[in-house]
C-alpha atoms as a PDB file:
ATOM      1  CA  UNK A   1       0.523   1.720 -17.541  1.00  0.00           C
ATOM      2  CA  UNK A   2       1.008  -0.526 -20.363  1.00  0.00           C
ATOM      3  CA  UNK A   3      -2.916  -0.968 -22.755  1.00  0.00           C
ATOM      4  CA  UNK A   4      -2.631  -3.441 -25.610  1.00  0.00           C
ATOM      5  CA  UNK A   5      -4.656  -1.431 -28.948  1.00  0.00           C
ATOM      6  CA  UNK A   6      -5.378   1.283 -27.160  1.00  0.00           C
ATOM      7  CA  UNK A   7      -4.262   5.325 -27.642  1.00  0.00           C
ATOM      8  CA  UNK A   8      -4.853   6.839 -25.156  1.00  0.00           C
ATOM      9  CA  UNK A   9      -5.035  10.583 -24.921  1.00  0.00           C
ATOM     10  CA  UNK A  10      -4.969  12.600 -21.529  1.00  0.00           C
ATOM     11  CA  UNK A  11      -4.600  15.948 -20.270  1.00  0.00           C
ATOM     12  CA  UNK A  12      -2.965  16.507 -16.620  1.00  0.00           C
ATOM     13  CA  UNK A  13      -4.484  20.164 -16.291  1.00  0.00           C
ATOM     14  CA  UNK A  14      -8.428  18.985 -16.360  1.00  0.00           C
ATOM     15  CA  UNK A  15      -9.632  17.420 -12.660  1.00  0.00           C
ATOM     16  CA  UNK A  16      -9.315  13.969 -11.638  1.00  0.00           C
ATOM     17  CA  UNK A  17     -11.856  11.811 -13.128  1.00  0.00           C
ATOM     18  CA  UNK A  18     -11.794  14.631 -16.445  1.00  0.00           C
ATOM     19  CA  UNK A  19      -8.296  14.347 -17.767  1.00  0.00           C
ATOM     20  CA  UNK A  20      -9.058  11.568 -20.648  1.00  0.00           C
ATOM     21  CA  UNK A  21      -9.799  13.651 -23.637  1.00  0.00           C
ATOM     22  CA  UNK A  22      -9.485  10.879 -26.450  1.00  0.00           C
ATOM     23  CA  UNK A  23      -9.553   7.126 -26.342  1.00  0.00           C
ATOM     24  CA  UNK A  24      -9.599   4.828 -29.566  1.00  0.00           C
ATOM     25  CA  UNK A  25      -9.091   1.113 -30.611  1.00  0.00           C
ATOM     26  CA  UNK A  26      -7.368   0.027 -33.358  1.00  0.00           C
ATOM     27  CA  UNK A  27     -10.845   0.241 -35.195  1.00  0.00           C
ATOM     28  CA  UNK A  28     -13.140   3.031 -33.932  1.00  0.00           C
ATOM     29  CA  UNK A  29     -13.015   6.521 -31.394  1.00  0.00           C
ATOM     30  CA  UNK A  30     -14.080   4.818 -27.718  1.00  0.00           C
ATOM     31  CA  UNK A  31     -17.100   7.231 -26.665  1.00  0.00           C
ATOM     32  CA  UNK A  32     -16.326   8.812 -23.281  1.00  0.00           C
ATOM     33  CA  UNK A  33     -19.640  10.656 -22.756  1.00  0.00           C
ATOM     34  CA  UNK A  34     -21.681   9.348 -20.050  1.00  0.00           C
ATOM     35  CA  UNK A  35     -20.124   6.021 -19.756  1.00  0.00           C
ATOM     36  CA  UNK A  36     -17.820   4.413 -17.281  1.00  0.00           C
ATOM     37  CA  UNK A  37     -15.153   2.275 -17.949  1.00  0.00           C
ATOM     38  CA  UNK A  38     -13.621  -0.171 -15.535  1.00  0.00           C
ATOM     39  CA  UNK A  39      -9.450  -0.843 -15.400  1.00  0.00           C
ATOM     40  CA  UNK A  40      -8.327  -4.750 -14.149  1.00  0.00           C
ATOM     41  CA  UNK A  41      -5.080  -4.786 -12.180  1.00  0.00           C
ATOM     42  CA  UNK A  42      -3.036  -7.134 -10.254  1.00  0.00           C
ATOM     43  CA  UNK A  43      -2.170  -6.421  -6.251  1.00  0.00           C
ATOM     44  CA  UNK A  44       0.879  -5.599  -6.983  1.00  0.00           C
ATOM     45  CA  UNK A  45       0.098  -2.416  -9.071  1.00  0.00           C
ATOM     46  CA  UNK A  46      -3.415  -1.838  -6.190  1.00  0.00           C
ATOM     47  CA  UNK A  47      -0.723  -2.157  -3.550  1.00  0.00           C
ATOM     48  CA  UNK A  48       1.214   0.569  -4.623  1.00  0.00           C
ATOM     49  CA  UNK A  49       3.565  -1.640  -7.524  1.00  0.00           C
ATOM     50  CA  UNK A  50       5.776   0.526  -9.967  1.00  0.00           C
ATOM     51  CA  UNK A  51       5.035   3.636  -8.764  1.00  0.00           C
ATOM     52  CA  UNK A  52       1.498   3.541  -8.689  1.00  0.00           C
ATOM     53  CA  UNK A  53       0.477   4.663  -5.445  1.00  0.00           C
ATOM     54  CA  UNK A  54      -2.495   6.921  -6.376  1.00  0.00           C
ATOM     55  CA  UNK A  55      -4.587   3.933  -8.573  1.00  0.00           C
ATOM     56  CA  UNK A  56      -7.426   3.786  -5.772  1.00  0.00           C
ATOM     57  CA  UNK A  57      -7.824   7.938  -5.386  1.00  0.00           C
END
């Protein structure tokens, strides 16, 4: 999934819902403790779009 001045770091091994290890702006390191974040996306990517299947698990 494409995220406009964003990085982005993950790691596949850790449980759903665990796997984001590192996010940052183009300013500052994004806190992950104790906070949730919310993702907006169209019905086509909900419904499955561009191999994203899994978006709602």
């Amino acid at each position: 999934m494409h995220v406009t001045g964003l990085k982005l770091t993950y790691d596949t091994s850790k449980a759903a819902g665990d796997r984001i290890v590192s996010l940052v702006n183009n300013v500052e390191r994004i806190s992950l403790l104790n906070k949730k974040y919310f993702v907006t996306v169209n019905n086509y990517i909900v419904d499955g779009g561009d191999g994203y299947g899994h978006i709602l698990t």
